[in-house]
PDB file of N, CA and C in Angstrom:
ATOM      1  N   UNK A   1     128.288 151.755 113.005  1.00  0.00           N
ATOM      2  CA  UNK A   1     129.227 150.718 112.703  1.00  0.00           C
ATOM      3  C   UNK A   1     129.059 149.543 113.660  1.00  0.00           C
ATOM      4  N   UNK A   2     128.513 149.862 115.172  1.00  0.00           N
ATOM      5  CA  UNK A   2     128.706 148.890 116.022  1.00  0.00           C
ATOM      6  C   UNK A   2     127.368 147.776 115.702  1.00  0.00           C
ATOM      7  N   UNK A   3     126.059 148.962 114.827  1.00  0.00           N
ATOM      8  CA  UNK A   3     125.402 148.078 114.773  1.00  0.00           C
ATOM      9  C   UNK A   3     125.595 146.943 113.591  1.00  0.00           C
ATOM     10  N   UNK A   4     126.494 147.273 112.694  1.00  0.00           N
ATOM     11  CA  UNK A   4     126.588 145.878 111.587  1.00  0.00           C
ATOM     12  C   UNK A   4     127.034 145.021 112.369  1.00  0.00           C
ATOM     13  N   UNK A   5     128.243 145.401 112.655  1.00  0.00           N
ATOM     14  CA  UNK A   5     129.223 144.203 112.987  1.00  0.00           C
ATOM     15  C   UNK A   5     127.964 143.271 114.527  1.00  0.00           C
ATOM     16  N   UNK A   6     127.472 143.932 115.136  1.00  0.00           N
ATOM     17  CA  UNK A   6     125.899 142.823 115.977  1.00  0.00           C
ATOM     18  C   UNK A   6     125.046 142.418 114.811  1.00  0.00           C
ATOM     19  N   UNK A   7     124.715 142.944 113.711  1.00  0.00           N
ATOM     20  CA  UNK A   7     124.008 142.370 112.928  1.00  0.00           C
ATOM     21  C   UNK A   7     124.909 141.047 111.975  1.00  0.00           C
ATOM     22  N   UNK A   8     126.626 141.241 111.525  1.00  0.00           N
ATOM     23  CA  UNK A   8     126.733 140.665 111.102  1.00  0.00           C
ATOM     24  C   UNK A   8     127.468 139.327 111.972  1.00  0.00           C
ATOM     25  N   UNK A   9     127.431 139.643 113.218  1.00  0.00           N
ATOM     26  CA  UNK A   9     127.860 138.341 114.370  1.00  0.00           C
ATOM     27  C   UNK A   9     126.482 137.497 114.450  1.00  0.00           C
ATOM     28  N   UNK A  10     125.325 138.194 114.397  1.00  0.00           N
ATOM     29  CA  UNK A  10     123.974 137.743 114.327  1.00  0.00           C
ATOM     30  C   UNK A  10     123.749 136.458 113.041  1.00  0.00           C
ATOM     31  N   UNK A  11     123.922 136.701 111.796  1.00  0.00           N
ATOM     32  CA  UNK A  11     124.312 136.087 110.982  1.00  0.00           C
ATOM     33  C   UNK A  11     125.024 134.813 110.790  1.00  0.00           C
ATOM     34  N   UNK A  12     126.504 135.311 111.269  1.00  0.00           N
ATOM     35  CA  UNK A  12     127.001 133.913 111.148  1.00  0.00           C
ATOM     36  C   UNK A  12     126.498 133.278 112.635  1.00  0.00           C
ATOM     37  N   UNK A  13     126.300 133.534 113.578  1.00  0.00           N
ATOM     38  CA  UNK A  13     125.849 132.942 114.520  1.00  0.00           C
ATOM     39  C   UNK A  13     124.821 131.689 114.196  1.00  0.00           C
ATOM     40  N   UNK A  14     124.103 132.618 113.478  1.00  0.00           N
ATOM     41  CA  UNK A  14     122.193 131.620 112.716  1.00  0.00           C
ATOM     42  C   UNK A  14     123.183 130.715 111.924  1.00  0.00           C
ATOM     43  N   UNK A  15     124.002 131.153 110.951  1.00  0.00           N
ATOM     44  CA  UNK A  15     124.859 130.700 110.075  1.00  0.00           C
ATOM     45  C   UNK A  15     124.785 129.102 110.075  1.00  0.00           C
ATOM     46  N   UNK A  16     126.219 129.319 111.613  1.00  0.00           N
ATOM     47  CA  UNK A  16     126.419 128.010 112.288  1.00  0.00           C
ATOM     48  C   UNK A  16     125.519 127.212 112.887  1.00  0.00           C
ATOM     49  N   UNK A  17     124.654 127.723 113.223  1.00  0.00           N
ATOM     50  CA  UNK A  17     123.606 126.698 114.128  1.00  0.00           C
ATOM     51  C   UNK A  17     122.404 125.824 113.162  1.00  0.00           C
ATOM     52  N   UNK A  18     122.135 126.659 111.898  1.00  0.00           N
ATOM     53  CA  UNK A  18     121.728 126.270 110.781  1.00  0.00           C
ATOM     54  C   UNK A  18     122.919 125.171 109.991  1.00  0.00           C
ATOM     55  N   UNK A  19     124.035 125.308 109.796  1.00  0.00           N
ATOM     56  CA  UNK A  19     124.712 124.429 109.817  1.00  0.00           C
ATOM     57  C   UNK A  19     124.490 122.921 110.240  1.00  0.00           C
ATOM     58  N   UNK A  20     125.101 123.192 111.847  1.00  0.00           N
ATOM     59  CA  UNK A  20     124.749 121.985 112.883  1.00  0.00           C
ATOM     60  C   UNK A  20     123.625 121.186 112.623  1.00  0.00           C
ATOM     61  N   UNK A  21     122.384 121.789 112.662  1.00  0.00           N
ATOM     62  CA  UNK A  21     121.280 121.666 112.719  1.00  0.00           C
ATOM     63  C   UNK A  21     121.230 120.365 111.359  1.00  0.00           C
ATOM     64  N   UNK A  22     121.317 120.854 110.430  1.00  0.00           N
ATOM     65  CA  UNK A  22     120.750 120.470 108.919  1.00  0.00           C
ATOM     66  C   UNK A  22     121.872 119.169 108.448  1.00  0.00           C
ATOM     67  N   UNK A  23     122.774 119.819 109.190  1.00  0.00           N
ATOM     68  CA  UNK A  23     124.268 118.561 108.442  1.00  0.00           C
ATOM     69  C   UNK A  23     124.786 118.035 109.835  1.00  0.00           C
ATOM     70  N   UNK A  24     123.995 117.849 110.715  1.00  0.00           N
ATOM     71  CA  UNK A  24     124.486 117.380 111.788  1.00  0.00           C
ATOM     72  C   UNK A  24     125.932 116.120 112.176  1.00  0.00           C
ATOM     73  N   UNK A  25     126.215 115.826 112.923  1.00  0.00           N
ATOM     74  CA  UNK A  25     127.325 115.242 112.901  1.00  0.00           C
ATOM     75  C   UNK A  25     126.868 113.531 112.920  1.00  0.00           C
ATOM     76  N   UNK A  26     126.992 113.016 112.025  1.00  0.00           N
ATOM     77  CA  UNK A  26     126.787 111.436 112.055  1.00  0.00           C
ATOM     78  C   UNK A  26     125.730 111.202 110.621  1.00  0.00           C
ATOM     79  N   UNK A  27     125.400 112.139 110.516  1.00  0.00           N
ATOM     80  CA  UNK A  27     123.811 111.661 109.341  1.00  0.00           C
ATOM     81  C   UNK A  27     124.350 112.430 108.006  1.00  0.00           C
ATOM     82  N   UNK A  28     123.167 111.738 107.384  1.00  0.00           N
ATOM     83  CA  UNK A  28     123.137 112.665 105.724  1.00  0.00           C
ATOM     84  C   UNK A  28     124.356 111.976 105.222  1.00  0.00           C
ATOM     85  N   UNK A  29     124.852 113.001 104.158  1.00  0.00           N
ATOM     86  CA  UNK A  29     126.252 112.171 103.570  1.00  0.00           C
ATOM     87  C   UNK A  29     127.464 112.316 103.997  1.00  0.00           C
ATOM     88  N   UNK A  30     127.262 111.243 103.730  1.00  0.00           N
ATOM     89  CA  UNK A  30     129.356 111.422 104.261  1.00  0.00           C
ATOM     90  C   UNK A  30     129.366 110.768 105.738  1.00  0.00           C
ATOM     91  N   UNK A  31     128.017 109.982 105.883  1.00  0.00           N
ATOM     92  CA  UNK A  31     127.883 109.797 107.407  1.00  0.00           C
ATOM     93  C   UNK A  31     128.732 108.181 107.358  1.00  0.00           C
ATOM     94  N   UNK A  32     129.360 107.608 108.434  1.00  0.00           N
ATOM     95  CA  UNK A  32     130.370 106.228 107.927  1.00  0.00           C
ATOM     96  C   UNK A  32     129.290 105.087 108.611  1.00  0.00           C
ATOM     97  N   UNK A  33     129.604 104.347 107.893  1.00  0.00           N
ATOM     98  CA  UNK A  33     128.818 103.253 108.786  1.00  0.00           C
ATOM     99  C   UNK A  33     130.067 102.389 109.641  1.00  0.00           C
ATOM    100  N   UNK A  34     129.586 101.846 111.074  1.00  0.00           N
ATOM    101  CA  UNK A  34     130.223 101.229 111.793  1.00  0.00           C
ATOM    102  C   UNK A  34     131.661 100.023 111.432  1.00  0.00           C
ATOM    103  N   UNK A  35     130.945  99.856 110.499  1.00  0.00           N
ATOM    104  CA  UNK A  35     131.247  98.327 110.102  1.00  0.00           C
ATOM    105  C   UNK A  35     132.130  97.968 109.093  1.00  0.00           C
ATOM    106  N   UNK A  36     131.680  98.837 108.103  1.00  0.00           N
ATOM    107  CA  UNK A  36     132.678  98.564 106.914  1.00  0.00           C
ATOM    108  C   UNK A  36     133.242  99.954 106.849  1.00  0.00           C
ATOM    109  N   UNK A  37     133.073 100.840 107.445  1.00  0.00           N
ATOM    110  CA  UNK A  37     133.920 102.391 106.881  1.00  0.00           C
ATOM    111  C   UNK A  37     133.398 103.287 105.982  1.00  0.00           C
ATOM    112  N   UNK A  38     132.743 102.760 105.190  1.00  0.00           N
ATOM    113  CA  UNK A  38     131.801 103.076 103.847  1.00  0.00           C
ATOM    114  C   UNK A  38     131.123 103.731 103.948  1.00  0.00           C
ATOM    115  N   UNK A  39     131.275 105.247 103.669  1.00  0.00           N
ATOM    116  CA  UNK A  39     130.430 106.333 103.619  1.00  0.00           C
ATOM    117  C   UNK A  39     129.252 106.618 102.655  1.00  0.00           C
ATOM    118  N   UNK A  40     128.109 106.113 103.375  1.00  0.00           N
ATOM    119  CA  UNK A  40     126.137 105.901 102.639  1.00  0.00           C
ATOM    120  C   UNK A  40     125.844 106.454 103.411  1.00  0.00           C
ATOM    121  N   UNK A  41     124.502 106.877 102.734  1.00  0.00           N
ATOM    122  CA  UNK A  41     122.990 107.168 103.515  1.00  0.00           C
ATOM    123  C   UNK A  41     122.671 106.146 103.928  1.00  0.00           C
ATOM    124  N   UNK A  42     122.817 105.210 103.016  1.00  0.00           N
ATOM    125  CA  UNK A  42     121.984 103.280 102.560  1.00  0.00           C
ATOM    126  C   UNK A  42     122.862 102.409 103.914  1.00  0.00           C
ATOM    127  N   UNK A  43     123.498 102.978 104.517  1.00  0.00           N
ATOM    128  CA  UNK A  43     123.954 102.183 105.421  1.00  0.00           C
ATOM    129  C   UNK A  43     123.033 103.000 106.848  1.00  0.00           C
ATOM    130  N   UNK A  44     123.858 103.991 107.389  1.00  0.00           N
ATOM    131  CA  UNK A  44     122.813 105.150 108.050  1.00  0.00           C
ATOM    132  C   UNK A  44     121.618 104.459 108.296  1.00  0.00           C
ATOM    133  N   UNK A  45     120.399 104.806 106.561  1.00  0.00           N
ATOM    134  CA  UNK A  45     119.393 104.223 107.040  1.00  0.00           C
ATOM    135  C   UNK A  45     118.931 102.638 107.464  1.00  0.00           C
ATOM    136  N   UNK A  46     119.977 101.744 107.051  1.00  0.00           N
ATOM    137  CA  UNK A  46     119.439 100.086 107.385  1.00  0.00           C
ATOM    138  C   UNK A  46     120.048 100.215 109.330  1.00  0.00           C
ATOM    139  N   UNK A  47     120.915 101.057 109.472  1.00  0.00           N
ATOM    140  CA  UNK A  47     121.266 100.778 110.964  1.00  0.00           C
ATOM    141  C   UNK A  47     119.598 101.140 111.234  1.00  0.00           C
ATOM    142  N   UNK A  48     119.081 102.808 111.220  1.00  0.00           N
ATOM    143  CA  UNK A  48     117.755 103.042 111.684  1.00  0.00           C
ATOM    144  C   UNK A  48     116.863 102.292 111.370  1.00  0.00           C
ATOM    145  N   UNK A  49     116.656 101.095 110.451  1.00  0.00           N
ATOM    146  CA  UNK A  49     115.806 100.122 110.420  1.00  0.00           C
ATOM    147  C   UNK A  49     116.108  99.275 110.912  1.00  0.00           C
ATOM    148  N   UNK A  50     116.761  99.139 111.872  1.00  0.00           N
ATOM    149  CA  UNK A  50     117.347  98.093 112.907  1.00  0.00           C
ATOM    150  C   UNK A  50     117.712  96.672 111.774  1.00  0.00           C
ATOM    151  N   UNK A  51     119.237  97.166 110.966  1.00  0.00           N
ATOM    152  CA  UNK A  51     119.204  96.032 110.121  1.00  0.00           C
ATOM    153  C   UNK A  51     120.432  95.797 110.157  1.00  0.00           C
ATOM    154  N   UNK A  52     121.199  94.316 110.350  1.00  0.00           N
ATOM    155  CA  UNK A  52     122.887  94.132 109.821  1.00  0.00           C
ATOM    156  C   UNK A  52     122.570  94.098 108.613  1.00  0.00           C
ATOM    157  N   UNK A  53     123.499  94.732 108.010  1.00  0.00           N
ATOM    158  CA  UNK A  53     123.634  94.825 106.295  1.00  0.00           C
ATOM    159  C   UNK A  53     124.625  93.429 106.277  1.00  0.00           C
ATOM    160  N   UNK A  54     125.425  93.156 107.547  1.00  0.00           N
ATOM    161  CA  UNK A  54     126.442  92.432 106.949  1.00  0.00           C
ATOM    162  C   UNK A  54     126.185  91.060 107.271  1.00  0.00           C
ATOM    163  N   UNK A  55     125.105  90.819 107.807  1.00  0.00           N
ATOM    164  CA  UNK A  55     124.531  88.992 108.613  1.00  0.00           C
ATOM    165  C   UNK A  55     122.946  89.242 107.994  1.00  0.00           C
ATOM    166  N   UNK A  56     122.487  90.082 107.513  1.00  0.00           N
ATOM    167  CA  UNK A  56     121.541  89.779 106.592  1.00  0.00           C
ATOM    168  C   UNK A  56     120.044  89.471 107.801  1.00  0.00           C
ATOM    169  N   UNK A  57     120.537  90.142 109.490  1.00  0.00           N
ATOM    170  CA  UNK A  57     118.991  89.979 109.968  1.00  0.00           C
ATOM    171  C   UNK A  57     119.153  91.157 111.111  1.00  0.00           C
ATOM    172  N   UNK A  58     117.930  91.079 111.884  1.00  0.00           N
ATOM    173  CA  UNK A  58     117.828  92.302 112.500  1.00  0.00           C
ATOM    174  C   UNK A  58     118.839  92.615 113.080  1.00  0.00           C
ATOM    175  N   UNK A  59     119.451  93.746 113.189  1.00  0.00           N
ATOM    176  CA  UNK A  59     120.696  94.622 114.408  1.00  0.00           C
ATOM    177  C   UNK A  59     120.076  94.121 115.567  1.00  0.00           C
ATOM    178  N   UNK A  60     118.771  94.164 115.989  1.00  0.00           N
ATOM    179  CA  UNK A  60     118.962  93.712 117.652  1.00  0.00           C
ATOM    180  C   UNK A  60     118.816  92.116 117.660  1.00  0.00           C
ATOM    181  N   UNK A  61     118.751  91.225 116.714  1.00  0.00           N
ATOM    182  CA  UNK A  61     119.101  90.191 117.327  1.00  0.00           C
ATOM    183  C   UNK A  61     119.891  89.381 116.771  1.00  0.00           C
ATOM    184  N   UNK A  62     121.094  90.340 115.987  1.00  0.00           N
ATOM    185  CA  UNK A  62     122.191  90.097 115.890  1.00  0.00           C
ATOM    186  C   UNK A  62     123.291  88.959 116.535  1.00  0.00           C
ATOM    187  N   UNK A  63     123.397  87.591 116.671  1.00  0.00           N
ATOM    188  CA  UNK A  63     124.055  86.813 117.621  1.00  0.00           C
ATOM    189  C   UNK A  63     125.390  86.740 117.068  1.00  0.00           C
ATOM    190  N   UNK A  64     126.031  87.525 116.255  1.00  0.00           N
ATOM    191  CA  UNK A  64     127.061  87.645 115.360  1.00  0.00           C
ATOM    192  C   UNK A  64     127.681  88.962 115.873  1.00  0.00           C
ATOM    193  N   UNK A  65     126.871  89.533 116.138  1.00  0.00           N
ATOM    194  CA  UNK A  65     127.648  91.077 116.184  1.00  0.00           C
ATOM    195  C   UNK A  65     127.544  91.686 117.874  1.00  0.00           C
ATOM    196  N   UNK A  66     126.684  90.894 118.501  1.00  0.00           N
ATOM    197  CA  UNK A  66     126.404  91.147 120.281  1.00  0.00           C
ATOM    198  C   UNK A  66     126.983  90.027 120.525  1.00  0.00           C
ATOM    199  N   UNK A  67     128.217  90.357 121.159  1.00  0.00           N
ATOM    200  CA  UNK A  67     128.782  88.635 122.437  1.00  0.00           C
ATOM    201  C   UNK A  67     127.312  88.607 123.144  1.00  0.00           C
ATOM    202  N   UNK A  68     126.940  89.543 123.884  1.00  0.00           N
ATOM    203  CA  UNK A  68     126.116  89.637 125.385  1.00  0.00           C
ATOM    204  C   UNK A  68     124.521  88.299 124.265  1.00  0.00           C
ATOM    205  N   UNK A  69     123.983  88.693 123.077  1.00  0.00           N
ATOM    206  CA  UNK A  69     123.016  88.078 122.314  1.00  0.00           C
ATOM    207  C   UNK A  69     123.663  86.293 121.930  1.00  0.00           C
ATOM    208  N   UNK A  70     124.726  86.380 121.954  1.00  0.00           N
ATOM    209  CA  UNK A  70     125.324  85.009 120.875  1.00  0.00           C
ATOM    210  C   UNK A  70     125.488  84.125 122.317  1.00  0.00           C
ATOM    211  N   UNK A  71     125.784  84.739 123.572  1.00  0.00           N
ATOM    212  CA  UNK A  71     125.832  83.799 125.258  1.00  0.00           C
ATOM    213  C   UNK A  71     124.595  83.546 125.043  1.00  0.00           C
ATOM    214  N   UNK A  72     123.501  84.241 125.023  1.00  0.00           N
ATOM    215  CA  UNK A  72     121.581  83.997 125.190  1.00  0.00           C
ATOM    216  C   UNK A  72     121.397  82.747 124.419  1.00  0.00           C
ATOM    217  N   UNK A  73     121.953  82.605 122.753  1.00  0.00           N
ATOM    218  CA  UNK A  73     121.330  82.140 121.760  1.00  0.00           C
ATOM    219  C   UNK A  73     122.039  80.859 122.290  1.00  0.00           C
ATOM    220  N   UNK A  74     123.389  80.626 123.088  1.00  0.00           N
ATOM    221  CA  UNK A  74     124.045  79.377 123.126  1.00  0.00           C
ATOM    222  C   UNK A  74     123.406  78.716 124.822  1.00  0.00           C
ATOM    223  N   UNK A  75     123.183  79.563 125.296  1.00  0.00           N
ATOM    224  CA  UNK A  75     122.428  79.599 126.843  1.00  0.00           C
ATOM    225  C   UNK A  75     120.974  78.507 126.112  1.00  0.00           C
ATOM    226  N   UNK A  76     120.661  78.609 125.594  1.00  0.00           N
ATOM    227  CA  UNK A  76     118.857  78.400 124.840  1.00  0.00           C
ATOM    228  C   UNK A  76     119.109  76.923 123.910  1.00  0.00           C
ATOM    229  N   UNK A  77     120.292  76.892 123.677  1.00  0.00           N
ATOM    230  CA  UNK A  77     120.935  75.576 122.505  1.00  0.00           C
ATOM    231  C   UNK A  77     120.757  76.235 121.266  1.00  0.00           C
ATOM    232  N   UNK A  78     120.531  77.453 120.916  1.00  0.00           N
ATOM    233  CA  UNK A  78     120.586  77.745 119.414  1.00  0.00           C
ATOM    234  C   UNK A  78     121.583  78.489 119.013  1.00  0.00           C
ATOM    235  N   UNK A  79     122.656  77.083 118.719  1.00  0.00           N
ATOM    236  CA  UNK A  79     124.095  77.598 118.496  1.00  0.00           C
ATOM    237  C   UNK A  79     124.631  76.557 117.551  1.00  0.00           C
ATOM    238  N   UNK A  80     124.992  76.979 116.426  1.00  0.00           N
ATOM    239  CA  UNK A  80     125.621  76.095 115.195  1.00  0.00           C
ATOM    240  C   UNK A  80     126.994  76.574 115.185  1.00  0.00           C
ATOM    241  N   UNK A  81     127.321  75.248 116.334  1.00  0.00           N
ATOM    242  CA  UNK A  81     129.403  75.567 116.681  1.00  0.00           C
ATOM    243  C   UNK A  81     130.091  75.346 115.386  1.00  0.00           C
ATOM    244  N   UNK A  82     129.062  74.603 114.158  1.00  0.00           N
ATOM    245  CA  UNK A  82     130.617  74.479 113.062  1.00  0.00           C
ATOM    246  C   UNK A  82     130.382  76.042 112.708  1.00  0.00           C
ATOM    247  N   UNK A  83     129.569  76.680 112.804  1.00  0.00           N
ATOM    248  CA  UNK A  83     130.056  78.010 111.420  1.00  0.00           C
ATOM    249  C   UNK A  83     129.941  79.264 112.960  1.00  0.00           C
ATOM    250  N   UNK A  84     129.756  79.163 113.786  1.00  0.00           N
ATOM    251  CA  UNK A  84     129.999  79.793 114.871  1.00  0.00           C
ATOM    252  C   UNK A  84     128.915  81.325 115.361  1.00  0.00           C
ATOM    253  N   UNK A  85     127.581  80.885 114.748  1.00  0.00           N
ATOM    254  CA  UNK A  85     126.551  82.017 114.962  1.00  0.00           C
ATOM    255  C   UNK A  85     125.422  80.965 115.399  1.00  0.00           C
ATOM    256  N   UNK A  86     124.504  81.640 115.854  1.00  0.00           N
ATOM    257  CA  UNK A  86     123.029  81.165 116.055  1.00  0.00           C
ATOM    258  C   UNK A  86     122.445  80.327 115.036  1.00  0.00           C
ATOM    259  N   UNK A  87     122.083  79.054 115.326  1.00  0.00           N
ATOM    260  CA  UNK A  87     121.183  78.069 114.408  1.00  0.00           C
ATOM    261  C   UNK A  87     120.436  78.474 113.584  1.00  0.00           C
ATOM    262  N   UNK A  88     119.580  79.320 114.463  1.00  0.00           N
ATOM    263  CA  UNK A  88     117.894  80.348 113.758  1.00  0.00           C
ATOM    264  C   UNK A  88     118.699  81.251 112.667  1.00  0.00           C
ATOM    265  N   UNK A  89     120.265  81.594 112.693  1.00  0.00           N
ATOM    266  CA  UNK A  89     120.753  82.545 112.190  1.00  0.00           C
ATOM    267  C   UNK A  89     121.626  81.951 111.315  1.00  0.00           C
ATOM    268  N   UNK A  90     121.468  80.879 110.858  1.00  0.00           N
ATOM    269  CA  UNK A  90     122.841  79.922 110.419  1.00  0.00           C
ATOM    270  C   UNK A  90     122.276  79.935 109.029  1.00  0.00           C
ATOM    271  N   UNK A  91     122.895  80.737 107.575  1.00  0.00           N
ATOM    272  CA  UNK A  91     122.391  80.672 106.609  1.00  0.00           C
ATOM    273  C   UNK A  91     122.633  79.566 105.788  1.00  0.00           C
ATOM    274  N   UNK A  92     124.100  79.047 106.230  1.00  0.00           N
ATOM    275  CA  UNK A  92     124.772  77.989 105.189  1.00  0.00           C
ATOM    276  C   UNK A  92     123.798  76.476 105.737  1.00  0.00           C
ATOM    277  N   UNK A  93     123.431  76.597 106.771  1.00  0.00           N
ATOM    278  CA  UNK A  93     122.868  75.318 107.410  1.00  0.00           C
ATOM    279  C   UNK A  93     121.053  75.213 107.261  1.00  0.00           C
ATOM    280  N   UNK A  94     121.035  76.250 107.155  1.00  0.00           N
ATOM    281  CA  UNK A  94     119.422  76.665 106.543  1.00  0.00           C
ATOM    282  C   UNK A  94     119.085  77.819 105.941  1.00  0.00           C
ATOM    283  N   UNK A  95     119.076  77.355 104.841  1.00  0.00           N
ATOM    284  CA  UNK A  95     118.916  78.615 103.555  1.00  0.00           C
ATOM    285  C   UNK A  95     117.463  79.353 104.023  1.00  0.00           C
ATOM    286  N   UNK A  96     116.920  78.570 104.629  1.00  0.00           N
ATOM    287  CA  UNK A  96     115.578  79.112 104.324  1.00  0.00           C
ATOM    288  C   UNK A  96     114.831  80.444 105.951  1.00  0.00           C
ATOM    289  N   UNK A  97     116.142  80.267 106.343  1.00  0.00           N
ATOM    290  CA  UNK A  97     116.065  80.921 107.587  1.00  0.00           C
ATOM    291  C   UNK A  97     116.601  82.523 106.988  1.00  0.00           C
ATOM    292  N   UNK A  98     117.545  82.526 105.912  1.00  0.00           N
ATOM    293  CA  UNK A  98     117.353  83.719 105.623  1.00  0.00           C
ATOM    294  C   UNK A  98     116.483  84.412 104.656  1.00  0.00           C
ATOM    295  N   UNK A  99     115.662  83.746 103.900  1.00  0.00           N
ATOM    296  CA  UNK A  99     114.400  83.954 103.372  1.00  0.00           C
ATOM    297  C   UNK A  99     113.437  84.497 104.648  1.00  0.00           C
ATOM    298  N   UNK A 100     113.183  83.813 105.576  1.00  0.00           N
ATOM    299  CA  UNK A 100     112.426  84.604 106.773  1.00  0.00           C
ATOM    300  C   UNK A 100     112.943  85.897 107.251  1.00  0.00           C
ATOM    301  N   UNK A 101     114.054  85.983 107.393  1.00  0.00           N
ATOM    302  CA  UNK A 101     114.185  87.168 107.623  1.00  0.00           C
ATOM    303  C   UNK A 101     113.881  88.469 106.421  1.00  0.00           C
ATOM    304  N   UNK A 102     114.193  87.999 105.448  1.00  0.00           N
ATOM    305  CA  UNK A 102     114.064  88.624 104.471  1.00  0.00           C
ATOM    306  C   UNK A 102     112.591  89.085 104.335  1.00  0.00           C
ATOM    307  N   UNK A 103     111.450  88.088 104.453  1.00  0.00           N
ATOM    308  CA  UNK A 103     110.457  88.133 104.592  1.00  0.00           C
ATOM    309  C   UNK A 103     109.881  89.339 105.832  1.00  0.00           C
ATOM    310  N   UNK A 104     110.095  89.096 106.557  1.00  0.00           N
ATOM    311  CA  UNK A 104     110.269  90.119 107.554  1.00  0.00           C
ATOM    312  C   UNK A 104     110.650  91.652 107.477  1.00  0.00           C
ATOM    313  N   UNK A 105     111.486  91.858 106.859  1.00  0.00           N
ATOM    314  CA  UNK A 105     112.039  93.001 106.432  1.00  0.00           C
ATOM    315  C   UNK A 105     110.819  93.222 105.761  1.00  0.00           C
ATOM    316  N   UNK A 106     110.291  92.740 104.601  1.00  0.00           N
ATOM    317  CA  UNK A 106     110.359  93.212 103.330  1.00  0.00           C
ATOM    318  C   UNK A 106     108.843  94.075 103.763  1.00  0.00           C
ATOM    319  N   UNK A 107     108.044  93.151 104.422  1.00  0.00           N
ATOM    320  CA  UNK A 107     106.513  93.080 104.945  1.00  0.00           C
ATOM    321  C   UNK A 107     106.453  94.529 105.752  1.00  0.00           C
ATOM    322  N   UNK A 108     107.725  94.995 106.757  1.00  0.00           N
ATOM    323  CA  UNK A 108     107.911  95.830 107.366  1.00  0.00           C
ATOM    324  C   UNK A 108     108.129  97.516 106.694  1.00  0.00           C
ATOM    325  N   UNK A 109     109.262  97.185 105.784  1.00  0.00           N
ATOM    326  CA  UNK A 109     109.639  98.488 104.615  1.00  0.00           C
ATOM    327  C   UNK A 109     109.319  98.440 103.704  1.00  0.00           C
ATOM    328  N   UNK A 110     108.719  97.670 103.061  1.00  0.00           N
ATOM    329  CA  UNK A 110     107.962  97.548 101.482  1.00  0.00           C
ATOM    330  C   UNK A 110     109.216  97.498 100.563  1.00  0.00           C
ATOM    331  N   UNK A 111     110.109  96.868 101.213  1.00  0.00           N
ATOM    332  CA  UNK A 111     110.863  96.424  99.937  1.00  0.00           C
ATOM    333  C   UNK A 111     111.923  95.098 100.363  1.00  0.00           C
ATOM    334  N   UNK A 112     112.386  94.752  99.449  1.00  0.00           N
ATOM    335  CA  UNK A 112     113.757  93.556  99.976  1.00  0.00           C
ATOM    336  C   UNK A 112     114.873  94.066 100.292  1.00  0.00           C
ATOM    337  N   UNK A 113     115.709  93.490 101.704  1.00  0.00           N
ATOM    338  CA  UNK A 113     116.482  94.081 102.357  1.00  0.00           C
ATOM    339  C   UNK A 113     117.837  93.712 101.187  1.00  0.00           C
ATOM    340  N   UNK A 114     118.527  94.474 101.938  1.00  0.00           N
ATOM    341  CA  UNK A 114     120.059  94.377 100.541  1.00  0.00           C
ATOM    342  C   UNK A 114     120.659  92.644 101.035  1.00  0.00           C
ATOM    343  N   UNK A 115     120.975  92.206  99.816  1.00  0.00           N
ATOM    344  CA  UNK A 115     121.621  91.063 100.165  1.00  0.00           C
ATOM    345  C   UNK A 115     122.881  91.100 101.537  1.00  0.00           C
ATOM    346  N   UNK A 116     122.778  90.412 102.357  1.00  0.00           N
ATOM    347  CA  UNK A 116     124.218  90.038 103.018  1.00  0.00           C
ATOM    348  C   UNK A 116     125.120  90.237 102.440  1.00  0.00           C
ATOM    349  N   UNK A 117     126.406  90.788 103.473  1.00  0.00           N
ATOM    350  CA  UNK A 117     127.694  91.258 102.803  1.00  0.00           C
ATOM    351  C   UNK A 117     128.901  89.595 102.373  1.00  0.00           C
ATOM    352  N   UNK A 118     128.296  88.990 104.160  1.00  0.00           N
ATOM    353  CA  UNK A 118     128.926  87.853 104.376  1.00  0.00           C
ATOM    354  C   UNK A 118     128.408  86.860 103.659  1.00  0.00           C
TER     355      UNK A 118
END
C-alpha cells in the first residue's frame, strides 16, 4: 500500500511540474498584455518581437512609452511638442515615418506589423 500511494505522489508530483513547465505563468493563452489587458498570444508575441502594438514602432525605442527614451529623443531636438512624442516618431506630422517602420518590421518577420492602436 505504501508503495502506491509513493508511486501515486510520484505522479502528481511530474503532474505539476509538467503543468508549470508547458503552461507556464505569463505565456501561451490567456497570457495579458501590459497595455491594453487583452488576453492574446498576438500581443505576447509582438512584445517578443520587440514591438508597441500601440505606437506602431519598436518597444525599445519607444519615446511614448519610456519617460527615461522620450528625455534622450528631446535631449537630441527630436521632439514634436504639438502632439507630444518623438519627431522620427510623429505619425500625424510624417506619415511616411511610419511606413519605415513598418518597413522594418516587415523585412525582419516576413510580414506587416499590425496597424497602430493609436
Amino acid at each position: 500500500m505504501k508503495i502506491v500511494s509513493v508511486v501515486r505522489g510520484t505522479f502528481l508530483l511530474l503532474g505539476a511540474v509538467m503543468c508549470l513547465a508547458f503552461g507556464g505563468c505569463g505565456s501561451g493563452e490567456g497570457a495579458a498584455d501590459s497595455k491594453s489587458g487583452a488576453q492574446t498570444d498576438a500581443a505576447t508575441d509582438f512584445v517578443q518581437r520587440d514591438w508597441c502594438v500601440e505606437h506602431g514602432v519598436p518597444e525599445s525605442k519607444c519615446g511614448r512609452c519610456n519617460a527615461k527614451l522620450a528625455a534622450e529623443f528631446q535631449k537630441k531636438g527630436d521632439w514634436c511638442a504639438e502632439h507630444n512624442r518623438p519627431e522620427s516618431q510623429c505619425f500625424i506630422c510624417n506619415p511616411d515615418a511610419e511606413a519605415k517602420f513598418a518597413a522594418v518590421y516587415e523585412v525582419k518577420f516576413g510580414e506587416m506589423p499590425p496597424k497602430s492602436t493609436e
